[in-house]
N, C-alpha and C. Protein backbone atom coordinates (compact mmCIF):
# COMPACT_ATOMS: atom_id res chain seq x y z
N UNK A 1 160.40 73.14 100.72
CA UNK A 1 161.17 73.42 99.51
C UNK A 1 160.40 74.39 98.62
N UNK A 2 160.83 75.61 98.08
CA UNK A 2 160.63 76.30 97.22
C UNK A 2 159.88 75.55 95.75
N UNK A 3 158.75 76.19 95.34
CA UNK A 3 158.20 75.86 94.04
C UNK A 3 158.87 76.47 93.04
N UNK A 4 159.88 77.57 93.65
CA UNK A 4 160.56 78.11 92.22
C UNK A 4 161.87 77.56 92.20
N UNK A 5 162.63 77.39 90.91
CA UNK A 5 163.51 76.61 90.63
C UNK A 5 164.73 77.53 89.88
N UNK A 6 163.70 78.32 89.36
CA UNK A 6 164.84 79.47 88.54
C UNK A 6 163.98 80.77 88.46
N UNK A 7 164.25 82.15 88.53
CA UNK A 7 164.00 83.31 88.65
C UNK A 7 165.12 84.03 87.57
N UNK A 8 164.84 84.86 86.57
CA UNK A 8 165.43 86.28 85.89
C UNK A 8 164.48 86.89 85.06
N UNK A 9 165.54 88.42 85.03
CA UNK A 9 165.09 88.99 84.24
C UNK A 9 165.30 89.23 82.78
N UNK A 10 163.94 89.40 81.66
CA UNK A 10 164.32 89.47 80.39
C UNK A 10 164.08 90.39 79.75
N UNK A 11 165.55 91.25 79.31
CA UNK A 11 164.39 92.55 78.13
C UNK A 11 163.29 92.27 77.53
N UNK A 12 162.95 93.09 76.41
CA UNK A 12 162.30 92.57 75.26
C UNK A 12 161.89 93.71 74.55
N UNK A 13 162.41 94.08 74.07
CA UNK A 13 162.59 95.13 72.88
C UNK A 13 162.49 94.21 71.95
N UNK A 14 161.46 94.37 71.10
CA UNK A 14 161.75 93.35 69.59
C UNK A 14 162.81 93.65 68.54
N UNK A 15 163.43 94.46 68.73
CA UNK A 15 164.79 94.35 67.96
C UNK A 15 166.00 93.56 68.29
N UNK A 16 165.59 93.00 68.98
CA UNK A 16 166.51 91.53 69.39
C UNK A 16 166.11 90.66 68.92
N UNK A 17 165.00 90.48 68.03
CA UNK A 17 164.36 89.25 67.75
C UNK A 17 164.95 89.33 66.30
N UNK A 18 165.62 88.31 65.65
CA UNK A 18 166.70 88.74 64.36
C UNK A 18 165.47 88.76 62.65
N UNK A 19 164.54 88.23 62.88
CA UNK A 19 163.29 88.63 61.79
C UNK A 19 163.07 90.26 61.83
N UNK A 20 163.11 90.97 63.04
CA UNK A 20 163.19 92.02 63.02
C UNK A 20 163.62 93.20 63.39
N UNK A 21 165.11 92.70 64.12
CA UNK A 21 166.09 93.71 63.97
C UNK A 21 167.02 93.52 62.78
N UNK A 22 166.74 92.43 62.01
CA UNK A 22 167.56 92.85 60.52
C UNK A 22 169.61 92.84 60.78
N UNK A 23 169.61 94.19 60.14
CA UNK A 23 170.91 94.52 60.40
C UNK A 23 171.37 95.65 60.91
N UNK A 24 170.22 95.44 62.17
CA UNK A 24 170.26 95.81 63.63
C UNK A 24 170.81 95.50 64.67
N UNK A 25 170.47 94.16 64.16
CA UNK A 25 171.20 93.18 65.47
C UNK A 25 172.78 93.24 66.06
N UNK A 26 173.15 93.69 65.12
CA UNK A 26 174.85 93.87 65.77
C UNK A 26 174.93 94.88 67.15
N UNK A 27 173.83 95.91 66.88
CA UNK A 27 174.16 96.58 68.04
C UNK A 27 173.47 96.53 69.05
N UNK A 28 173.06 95.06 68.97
CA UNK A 28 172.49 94.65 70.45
C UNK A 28 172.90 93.07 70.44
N UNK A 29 174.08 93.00 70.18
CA UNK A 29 174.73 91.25 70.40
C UNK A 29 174.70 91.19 71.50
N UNK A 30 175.50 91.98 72.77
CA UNK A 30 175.32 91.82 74.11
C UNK A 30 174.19 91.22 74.82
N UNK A 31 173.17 91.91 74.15
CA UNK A 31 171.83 91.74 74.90
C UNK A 31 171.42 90.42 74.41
N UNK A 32 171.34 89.95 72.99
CA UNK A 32 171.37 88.71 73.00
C UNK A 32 171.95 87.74 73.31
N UNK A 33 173.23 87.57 73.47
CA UNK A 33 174.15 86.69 74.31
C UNK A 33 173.31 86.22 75.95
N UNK A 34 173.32 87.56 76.32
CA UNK A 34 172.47 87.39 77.88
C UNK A 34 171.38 86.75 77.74
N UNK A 35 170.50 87.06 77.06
CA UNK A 35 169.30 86.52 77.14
C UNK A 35 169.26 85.08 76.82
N UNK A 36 169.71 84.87 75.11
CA UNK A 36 170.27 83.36 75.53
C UNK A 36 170.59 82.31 76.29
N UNK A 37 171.71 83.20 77.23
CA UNK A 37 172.12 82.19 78.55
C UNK A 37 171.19 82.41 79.23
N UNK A 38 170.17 83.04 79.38
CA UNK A 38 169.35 83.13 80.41
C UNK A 38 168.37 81.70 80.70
N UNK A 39 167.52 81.75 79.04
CA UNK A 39 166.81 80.97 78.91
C UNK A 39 167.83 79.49 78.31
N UNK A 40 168.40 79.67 78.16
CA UNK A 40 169.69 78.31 78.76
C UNK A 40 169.43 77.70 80.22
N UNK A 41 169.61 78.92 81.13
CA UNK A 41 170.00 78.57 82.32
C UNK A 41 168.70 77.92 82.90
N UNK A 42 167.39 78.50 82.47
CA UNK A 42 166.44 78.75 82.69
C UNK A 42 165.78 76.90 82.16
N UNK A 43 166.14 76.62 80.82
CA UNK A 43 165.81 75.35 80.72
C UNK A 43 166.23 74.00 81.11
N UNK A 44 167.69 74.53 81.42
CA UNK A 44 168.44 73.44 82.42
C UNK A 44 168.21 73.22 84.23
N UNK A 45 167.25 74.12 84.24
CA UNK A 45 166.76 74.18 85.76
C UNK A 45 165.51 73.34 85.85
N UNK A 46 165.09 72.46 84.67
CA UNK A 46 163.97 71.43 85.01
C UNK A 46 162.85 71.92 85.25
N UNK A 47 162.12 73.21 84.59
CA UNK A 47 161.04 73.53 85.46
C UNK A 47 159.81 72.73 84.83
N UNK A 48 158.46 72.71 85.44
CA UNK A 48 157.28 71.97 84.97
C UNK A 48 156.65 73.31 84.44
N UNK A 49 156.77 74.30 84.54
CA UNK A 49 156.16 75.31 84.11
C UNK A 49 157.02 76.74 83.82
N UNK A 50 156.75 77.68 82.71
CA UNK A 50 157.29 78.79 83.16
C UNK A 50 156.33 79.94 82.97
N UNK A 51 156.39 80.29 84.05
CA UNK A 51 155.97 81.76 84.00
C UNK A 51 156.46 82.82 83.50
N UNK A 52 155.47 84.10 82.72
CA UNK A 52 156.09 84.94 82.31
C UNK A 52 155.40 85.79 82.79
N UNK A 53 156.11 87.15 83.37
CA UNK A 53 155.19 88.28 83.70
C UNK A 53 155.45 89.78 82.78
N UNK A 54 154.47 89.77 82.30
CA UNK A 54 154.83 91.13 81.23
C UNK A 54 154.09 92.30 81.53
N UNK A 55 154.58 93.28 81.47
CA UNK A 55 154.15 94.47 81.81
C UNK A 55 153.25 95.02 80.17
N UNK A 56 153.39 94.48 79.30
CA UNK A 56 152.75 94.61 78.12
C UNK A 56 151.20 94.03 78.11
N UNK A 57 151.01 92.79 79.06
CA UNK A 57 150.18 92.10 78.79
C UNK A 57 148.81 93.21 79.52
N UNK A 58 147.42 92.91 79.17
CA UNK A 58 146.21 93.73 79.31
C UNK A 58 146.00 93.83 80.16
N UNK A 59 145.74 95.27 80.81
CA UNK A 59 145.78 95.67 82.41
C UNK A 59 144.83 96.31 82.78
N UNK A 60 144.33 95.93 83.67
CA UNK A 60 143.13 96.22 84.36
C UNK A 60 143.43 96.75 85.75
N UNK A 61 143.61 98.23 86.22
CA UNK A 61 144.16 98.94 87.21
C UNK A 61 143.58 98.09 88.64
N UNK A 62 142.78 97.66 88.35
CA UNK A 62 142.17 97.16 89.58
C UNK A 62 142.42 95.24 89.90
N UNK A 63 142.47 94.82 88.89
CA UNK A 63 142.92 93.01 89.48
C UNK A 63 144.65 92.82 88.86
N UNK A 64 144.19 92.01 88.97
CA UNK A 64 145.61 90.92 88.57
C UNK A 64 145.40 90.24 87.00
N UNK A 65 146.30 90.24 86.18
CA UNK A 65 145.95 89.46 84.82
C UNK A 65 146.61 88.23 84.33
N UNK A 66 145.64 87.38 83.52
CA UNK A 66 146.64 86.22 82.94
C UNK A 66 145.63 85.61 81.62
N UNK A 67 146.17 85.50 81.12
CA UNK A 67 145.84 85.05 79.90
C UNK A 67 144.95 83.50 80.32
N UNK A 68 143.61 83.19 79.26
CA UNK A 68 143.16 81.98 79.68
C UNK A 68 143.07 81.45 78.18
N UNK A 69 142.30 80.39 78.17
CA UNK A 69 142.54 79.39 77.06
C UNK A 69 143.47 78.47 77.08
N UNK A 70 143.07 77.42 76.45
CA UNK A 70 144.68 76.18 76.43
C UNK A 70 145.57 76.11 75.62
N UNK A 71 145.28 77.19 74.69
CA UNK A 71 146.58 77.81 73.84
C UNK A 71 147.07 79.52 73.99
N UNK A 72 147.93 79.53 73.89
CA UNK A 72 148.62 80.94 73.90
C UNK A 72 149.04 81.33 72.42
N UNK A 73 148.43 81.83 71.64
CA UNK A 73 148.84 82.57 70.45
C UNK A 73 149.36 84.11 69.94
N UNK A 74 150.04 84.60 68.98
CA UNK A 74 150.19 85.28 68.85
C UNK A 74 151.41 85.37 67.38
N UNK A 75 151.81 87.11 67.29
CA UNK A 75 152.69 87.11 66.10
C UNK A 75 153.46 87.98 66.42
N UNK A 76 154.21 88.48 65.08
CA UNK A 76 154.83 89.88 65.35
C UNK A 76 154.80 91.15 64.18
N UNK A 77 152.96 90.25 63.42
CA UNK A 77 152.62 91.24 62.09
C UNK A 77 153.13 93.01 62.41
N UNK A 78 153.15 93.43 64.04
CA UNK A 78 152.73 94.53 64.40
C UNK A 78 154.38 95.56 64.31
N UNK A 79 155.13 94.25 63.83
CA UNK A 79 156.85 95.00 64.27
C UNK A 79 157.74 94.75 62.22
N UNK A 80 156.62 94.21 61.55
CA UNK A 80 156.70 93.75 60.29
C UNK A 80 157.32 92.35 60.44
N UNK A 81 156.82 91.33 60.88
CA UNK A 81 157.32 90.22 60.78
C UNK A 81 156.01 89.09 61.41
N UNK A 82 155.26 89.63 60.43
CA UNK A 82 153.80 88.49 60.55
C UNK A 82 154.11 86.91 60.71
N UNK A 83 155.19 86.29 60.14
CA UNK A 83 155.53 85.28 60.07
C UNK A 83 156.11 84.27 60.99
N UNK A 84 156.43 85.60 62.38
CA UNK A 84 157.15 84.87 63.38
C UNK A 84 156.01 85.16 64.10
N UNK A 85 155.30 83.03 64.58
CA UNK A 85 154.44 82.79 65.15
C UNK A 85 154.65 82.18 66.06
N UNK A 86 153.91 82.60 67.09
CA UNK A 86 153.68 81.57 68.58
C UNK A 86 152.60 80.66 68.68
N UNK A 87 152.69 79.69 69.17
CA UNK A 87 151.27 78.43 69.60
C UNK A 87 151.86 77.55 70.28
N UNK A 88 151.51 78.15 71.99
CA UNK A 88 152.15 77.37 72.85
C UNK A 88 151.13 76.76 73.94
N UNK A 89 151.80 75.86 74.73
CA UNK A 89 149.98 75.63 75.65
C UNK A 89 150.11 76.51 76.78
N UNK A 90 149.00 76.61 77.18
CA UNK A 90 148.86 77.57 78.73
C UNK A 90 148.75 76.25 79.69
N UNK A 91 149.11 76.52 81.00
CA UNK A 91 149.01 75.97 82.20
C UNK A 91 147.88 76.09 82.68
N UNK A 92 146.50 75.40 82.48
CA UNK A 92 145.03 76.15 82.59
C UNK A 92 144.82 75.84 84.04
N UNK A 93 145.83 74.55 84.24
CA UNK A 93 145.39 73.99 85.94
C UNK A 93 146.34 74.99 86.95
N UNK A 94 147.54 75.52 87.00
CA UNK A 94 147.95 76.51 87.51
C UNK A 94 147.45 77.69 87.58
N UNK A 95 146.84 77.88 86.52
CA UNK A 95 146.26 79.36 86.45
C UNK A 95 144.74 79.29 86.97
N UNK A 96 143.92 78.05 87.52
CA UNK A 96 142.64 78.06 88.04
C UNK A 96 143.23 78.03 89.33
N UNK A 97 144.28 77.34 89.72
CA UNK A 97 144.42 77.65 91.63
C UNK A 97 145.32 78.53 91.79
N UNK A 98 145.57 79.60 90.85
CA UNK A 98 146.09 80.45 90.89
C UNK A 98 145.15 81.66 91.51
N UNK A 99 143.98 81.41 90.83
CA UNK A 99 142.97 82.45 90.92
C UNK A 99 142.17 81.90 91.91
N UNK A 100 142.20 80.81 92.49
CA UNK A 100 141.59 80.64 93.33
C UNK A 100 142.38 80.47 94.95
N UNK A 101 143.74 80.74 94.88
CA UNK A 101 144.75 81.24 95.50
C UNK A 101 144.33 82.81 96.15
N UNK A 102 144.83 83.84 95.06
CA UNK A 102 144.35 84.92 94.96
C UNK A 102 143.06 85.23 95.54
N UNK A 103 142.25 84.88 95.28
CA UNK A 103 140.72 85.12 95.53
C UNK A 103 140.64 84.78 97.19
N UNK A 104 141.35 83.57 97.82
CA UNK A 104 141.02 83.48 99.42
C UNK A 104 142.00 84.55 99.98
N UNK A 105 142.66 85.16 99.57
CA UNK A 105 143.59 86.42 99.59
C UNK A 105 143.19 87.59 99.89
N UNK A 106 142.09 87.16 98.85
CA UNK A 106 141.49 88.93 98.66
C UNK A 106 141.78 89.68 97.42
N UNK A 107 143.04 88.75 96.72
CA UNK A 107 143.46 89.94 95.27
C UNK A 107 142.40 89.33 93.68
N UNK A 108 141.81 90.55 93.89
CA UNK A 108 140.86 90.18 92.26
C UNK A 108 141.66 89.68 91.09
N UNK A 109 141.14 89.02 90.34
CA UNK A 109 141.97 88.47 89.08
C UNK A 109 141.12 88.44 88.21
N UNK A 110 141.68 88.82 86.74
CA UNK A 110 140.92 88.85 84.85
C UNK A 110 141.47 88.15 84.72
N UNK A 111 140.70 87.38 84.04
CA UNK A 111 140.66 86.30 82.94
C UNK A 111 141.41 87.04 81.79
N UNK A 112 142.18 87.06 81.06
CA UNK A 112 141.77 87.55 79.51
C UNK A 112 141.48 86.68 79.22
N UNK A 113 140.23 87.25 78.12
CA UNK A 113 139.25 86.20 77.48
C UNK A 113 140.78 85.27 76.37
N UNK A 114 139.82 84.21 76.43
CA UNK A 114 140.87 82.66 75.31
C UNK A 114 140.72 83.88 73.84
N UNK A 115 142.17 83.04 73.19
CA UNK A 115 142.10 83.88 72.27
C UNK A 115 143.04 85.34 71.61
N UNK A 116 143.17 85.63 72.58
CA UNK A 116 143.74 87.10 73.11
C UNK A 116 144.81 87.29 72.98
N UNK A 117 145.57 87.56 71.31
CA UNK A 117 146.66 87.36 71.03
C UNK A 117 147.98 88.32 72.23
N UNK A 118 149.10 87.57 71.93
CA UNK A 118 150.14 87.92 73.04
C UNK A 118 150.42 89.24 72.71
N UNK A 119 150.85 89.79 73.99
CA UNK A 119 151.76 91.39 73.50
C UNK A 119 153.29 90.97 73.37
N UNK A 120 154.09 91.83 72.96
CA UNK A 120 155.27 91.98 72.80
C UNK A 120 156.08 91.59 73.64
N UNK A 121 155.64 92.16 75.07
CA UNK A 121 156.48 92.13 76.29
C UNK A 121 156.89 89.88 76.53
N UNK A 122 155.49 89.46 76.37
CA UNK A 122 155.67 88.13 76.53
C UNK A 122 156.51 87.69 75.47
N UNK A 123 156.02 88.01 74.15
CA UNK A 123 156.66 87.33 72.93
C UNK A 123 158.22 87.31 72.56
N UNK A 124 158.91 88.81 72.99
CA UNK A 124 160.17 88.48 72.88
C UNK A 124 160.88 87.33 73.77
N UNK A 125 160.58 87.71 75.16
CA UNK A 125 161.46 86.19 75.74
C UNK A 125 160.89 84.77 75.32
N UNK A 126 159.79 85.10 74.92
CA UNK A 126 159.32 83.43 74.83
C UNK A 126 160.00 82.93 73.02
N UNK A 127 160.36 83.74 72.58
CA UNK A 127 160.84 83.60 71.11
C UNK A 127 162.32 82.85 71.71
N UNK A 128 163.22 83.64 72.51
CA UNK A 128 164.21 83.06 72.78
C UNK A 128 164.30 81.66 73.66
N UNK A 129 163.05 81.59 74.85
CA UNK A 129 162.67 80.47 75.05
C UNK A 129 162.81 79.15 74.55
N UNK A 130 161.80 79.49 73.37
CA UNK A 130 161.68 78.27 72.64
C UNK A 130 162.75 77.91 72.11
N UNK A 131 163.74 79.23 71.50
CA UNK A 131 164.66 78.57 70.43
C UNK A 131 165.68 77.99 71.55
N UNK A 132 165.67 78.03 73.35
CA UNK A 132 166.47 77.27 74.06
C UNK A 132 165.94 75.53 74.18
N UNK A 133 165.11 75.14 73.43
CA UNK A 133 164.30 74.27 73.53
C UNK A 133 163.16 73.83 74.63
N UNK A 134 162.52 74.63 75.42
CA UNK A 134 161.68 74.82 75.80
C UNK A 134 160.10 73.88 75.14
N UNK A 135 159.33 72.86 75.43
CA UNK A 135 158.30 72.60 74.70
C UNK A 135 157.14 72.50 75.58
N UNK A 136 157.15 72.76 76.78
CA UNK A 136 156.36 72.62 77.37
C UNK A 136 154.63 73.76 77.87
N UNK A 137 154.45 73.81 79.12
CA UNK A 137 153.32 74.92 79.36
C UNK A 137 154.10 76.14 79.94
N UNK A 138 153.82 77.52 79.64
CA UNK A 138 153.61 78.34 80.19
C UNK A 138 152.32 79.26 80.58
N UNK A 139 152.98 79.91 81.53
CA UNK A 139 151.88 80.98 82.11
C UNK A 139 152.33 82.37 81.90
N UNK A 140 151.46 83.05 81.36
CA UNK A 140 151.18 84.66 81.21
C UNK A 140 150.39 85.63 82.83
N UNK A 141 150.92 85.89 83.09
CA UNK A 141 150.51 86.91 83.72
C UNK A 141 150.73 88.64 83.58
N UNK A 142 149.86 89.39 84.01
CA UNK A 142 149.81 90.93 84.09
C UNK A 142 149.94 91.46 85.14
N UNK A 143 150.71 92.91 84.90
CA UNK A 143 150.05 93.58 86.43
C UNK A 143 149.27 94.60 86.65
N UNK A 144 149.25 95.45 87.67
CA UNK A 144 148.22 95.94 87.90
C UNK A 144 148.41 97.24 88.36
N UNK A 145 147.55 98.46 88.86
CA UNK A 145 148.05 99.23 89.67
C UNK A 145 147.69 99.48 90.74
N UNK A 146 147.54 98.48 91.93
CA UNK A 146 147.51 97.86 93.04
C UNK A 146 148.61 98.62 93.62
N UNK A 147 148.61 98.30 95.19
CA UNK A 147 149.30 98.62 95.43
C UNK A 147 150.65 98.04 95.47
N UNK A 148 151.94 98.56 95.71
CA UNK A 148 153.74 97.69 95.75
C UNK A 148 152.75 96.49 96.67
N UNK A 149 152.59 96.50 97.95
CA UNK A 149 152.07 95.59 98.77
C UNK A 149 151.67 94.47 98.08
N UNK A 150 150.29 94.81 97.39
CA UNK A 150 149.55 93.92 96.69
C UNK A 150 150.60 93.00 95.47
N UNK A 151 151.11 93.51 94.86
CA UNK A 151 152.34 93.16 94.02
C UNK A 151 152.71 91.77 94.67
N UNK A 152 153.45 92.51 95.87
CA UNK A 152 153.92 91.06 96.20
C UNK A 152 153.14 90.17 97.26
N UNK A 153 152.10 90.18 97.76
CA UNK A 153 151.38 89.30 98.22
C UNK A 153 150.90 88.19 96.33
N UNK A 154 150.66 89.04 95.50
CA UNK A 154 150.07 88.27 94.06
C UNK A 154 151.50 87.18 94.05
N UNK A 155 153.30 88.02 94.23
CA UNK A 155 154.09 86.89 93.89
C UNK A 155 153.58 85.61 94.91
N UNK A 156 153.34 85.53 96.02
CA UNK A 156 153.43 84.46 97.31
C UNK A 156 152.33 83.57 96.79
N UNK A 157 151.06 84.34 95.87
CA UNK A 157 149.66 83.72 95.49
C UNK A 157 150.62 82.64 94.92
N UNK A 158 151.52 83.01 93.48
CA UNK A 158 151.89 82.16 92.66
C UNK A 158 152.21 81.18 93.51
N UNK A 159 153.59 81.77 94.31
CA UNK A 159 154.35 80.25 94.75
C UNK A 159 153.49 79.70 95.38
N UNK A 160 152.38 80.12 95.70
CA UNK A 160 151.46 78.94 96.63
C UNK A 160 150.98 77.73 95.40
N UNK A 161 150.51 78.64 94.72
CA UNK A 161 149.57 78.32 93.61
C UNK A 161 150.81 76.68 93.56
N UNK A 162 151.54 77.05 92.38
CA UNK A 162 152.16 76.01 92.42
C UNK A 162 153.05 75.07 93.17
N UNK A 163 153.08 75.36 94.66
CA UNK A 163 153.45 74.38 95.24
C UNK A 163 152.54 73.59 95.73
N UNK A 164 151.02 74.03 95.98
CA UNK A 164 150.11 72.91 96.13
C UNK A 164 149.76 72.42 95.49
N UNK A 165 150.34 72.20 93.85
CA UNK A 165 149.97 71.65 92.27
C UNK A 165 151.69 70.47 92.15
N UNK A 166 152.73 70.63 93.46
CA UNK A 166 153.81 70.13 93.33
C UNK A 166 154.44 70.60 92.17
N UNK A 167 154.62 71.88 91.24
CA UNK A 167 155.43 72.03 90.02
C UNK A 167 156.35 73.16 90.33
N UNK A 168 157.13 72.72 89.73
CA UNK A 168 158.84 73.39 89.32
C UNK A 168 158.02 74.12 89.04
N UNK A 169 158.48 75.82 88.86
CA UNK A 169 158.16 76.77 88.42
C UNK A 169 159.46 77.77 88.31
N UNK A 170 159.59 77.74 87.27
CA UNK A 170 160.73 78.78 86.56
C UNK A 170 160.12 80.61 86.38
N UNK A 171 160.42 81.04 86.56
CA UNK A 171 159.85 82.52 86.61
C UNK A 171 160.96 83.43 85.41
N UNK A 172 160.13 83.80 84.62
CA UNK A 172 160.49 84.87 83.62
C UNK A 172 159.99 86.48 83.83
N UNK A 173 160.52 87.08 84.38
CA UNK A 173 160.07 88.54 84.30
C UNK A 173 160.34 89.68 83.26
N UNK A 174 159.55 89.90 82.31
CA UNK A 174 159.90 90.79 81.43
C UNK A 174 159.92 92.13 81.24
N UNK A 175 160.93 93.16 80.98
CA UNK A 175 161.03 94.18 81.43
C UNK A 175 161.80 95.20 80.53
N UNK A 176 161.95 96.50 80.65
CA UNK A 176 163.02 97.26 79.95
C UNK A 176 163.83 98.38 80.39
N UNK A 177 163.31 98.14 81.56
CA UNK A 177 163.52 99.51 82.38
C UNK A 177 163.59 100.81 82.00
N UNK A 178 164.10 102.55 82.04
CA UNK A 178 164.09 103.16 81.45
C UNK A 178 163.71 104.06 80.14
N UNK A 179 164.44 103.37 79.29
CA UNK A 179 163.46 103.06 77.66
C UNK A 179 164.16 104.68 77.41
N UNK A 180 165.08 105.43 78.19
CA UNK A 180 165.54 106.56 77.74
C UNK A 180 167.16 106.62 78.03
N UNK A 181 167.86 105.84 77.61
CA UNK A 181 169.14 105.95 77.66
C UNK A 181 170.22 106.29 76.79
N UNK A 182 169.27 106.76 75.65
CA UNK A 182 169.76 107.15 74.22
C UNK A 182 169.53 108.53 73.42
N UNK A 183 170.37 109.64 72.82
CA UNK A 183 169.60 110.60 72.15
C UNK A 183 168.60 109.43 70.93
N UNK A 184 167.35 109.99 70.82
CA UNK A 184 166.52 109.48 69.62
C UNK A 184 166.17 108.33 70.38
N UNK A 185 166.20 108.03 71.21
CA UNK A 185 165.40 106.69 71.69
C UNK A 185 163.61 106.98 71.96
N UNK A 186 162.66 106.30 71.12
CA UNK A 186 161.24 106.41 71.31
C UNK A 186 160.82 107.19 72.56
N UNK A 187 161.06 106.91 73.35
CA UNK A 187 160.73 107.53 74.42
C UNK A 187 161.44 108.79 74.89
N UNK A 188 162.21 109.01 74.11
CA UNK A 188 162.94 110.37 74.57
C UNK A 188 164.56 110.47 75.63
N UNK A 189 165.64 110.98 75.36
CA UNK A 189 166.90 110.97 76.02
C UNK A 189 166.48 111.96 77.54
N UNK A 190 166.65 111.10 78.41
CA UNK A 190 167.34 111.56 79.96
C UNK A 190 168.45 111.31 80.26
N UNK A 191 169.10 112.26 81.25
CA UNK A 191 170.38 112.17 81.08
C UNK A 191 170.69 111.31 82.34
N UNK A 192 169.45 111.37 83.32
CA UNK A 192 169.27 110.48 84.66
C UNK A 192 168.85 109.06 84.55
N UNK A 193 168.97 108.53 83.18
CA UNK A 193 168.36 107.63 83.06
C UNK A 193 169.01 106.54 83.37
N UNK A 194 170.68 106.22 82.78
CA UNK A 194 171.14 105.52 83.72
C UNK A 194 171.23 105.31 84.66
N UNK A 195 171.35 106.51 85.51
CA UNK A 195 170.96 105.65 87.57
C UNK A 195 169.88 105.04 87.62
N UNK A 196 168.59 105.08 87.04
CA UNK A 196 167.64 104.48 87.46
C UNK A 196 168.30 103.47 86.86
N UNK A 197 168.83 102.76 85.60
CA UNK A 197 168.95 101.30 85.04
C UNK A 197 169.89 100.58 85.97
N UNK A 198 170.85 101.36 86.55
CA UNK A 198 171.99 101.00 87.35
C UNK A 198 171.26 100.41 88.58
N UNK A 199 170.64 101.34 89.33
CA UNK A 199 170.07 100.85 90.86
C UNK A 199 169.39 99.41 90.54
N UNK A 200 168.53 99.60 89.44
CA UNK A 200 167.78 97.96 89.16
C UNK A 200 168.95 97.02 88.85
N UNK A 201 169.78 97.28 88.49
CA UNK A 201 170.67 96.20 87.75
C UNK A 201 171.54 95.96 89.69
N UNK A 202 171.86 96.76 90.14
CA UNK A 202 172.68 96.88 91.27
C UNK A 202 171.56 96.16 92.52
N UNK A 203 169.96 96.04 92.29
CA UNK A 203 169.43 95.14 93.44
C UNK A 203 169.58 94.00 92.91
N UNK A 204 169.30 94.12 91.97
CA UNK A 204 169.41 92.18 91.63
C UNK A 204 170.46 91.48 91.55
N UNK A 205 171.33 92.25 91.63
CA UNK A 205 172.80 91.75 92.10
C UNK A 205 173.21 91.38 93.84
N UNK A 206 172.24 92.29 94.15
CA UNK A 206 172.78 92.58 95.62
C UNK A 206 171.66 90.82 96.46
């Protein structure tokens, strides 16, 4: 039997987060609706743990990353909304046979040192998380620039990791794809940018 219990994907643009998209938020109700049900769906699937993988979190081209310490902290001083705080526990026993998974593997793994406030990428889904009632441990992880290969031998580390620990494991992947689908969007308007959002949206369907 599978250690994972539930698998999706979650934006996280912090303008979904309503402290600081303001009266913004209307023009991203869609996206909140989804995400919502996500981490709905996501907490009604019983997991003992959830994982989050953020492409925000501190990357080290050469291992694999995850946050250590038995708390996970962080804010969102950096988006003007110092006030919306995280203090959640980490999974410290998943994340030691995680790395010690990895390691009879062959794939190197960082610690981030305890402490090491969250990036963005984690904090938006885990904001919606919690408010699905969520109280339990999660796990942070990073990636790397390893190779695609390596990528997914690190996913198989996990499910090992926690199926020889016996835990549900819910998987959160955080993501944004593109980031150019708009004139004036930060990153700049492409006009190709929807096919790339489409093909991702069109495998995970498939």
């Amino acid at each position: 039997m599978s250690a994972v219990v539930f698998a999706g994907v979650s934006p996280h643009p912090p303008i979904i987060v309503p402290e600081i998209g303001g009266r913004h938020l209307k023009d991203v109700e869609a996206t909140v609706r989804g995400v919502q049900e996500m981490m709905r769906r996501l907490v009604a699937a019983r997991p003992d743990v959830v994982l989050i993988i953020s492409p925000h979190a501190p990357l080290d081209p050469r291992s694999f990353s995850a946050y250590s310490g038995p708390r996970l902290r962080g804010d969102f001083w950096e988006f003007g909304a110092p006030h919306v705080e995280f203090d959640v526990p980490n999974h410290i026993v998943l994340l030691s046979r995680l790395a010690a998974v990895a390691h009879e593997r062959g794939l190197p793994m960082w610690l981030v040192p305890a402490g090491r406030r969250l990036d963005h990428g984690t904090m938006v889904p885990l904001y919606y998380l919690l408010q699905a009632g969520w109280r339990s441990s999660v796990l942070v992880v990073g990636l790397s620039l390893r190779p695609f290969e390596d990528h997914i031998r690190f996913g198989e580390c996990l499910a090992e990791a926690a199926a020889q620990l016996g835990l549900r494991l819910a998987l959160c992947a955080s993501g944004d794809m593109s980031h150019r689908l708009k004139p004036g969007a930060p990153a700049g308007y492409h006009p190709e940018a929807h096919r790339y959002d489409e093909t991702i949206v069109e495998a995970i369907r498939a």
